[in-house]
Protein backbone atom coordinates (compact mmCIF):
# COMPACT_ATOMS: atom_id res chain seq x y z
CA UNK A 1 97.30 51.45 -59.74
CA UNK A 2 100.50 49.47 -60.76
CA UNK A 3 100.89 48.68 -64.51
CA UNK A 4 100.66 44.63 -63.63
CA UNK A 5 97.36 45.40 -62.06
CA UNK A 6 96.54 47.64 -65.21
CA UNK A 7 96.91 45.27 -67.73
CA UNK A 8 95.78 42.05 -65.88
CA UNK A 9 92.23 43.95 -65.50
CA UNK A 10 92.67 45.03 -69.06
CA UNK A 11 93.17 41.52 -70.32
CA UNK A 12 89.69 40.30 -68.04
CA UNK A 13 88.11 43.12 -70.08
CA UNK A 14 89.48 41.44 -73.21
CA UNK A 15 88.38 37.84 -72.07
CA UNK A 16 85.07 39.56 -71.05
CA UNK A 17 84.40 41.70 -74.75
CA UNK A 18 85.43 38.14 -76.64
CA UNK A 19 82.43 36.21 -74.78
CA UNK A 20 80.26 39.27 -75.21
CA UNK A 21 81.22 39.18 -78.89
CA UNK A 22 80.98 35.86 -79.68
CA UNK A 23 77.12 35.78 -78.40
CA UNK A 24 75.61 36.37 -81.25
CA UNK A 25 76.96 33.00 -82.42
CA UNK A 26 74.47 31.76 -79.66
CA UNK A 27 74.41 30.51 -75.86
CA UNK A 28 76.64 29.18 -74.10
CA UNK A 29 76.80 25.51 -75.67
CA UNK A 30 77.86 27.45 -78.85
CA UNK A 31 80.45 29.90 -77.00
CA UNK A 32 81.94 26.34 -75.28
CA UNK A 33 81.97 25.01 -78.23
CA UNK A 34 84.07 27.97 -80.29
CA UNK A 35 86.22 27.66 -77.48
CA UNK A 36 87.32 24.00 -77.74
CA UNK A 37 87.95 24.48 -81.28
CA UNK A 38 90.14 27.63 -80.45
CA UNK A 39 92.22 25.23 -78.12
CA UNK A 40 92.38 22.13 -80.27
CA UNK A 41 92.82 23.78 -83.47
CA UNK A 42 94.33 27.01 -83.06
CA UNK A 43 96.36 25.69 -79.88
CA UNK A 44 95.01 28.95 -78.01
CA UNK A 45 93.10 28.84 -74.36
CA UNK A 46 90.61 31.10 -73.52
CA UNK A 47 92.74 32.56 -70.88
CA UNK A 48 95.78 33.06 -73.68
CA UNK A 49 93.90 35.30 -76.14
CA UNK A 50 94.82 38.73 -74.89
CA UNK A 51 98.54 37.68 -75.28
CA UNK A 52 98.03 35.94 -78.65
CA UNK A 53 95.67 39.05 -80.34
CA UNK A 54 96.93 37.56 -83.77
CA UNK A 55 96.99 33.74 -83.51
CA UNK A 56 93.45 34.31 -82.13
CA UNK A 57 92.76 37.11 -85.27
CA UNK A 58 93.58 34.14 -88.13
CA UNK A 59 92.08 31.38 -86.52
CA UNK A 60 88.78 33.54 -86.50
CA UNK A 61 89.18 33.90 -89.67
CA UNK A 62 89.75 30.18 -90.58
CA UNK A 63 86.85 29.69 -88.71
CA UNK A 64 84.76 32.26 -90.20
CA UNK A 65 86.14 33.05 -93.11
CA UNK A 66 84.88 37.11 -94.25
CA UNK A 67 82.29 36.55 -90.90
CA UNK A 68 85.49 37.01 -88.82
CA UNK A 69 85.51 40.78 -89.42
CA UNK A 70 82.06 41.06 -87.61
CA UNK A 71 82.76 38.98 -85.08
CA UNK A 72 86.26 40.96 -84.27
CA UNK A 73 84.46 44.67 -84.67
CA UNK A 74 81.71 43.40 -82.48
CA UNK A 75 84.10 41.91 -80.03
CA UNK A 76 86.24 44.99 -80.22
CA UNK A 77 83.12 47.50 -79.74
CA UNK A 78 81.96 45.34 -76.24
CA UNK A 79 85.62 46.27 -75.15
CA UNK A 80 85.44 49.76 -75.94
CA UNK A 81 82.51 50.15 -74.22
CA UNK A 82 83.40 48.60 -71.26
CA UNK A 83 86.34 51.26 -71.73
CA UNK A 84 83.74 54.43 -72.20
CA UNK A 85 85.89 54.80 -75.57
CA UNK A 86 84.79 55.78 -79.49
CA UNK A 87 85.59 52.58 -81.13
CA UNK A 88 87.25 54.15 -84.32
CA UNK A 89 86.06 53.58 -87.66
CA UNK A 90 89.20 52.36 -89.26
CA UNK A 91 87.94 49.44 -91.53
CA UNK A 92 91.09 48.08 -91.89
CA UNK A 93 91.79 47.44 -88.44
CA UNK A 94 92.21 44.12 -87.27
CA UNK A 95 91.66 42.55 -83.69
CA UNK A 96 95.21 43.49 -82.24
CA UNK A 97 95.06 46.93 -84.05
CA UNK A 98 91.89 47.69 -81.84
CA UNK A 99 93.12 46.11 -78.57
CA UNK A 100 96.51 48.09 -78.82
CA UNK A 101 94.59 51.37 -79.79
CA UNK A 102 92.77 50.93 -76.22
CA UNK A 103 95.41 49.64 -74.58
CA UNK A 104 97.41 53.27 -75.07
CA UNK A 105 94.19 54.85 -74.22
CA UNK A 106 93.32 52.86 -71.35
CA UNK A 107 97.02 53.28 -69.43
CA UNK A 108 96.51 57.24 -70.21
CA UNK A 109 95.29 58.72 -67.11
């Protein structure tokens, strides 16, 4: 598998944890909703957040406030799973912290 392939299919599984993740904010009205207010706000398309991990990090935050933590372990530990990885239990890690972390694991054969 070429790395362009690689990382294309690992940003889908991105896209694919953040709606996963943000379901527990409800259905999909709710989900459409977060995701207008990503665009006109934060200036970030859905398509965009795998390549903007921290412009997508602090607007979750501005729109959660301390409830952004959640949302980004939660997110992270739908894209983890989708990996068959451990998400570690680093507290202090941030959206792009746990991204990158499977990122190096998911190119390692």
């Amino acid at each position: 598998m070429s790395r362009l392939k690689s990382s294309r299919e690992f940003n889908q599984l991105i896209l694919e944890a953040v709606d996963e993740g943000l379901s527990i904010l409800g259905g999909d009205p709710v989900k459409s909703a977060f995701y207008y207010h990503l665009e006109k706000r934060a200036k970030i398309k859905r398509n965009e957040i795998p390549d903007k991990l921290a412009a997508f990090h602090d607007a979750l935050a501005d729109l959660f406030f301390d409830g952004s933590v959640i949302l980004e372990r939660r997110i992270s530990r739908h894209l983890y799973g989708r990996l068959g990885l451990e998400l570690p239990t680093d507290d202090g890690f941030s959206i792009s912290d746990y991204v990158r972390e499977a990122f190096s694991k998911f190119e390692s054969p």
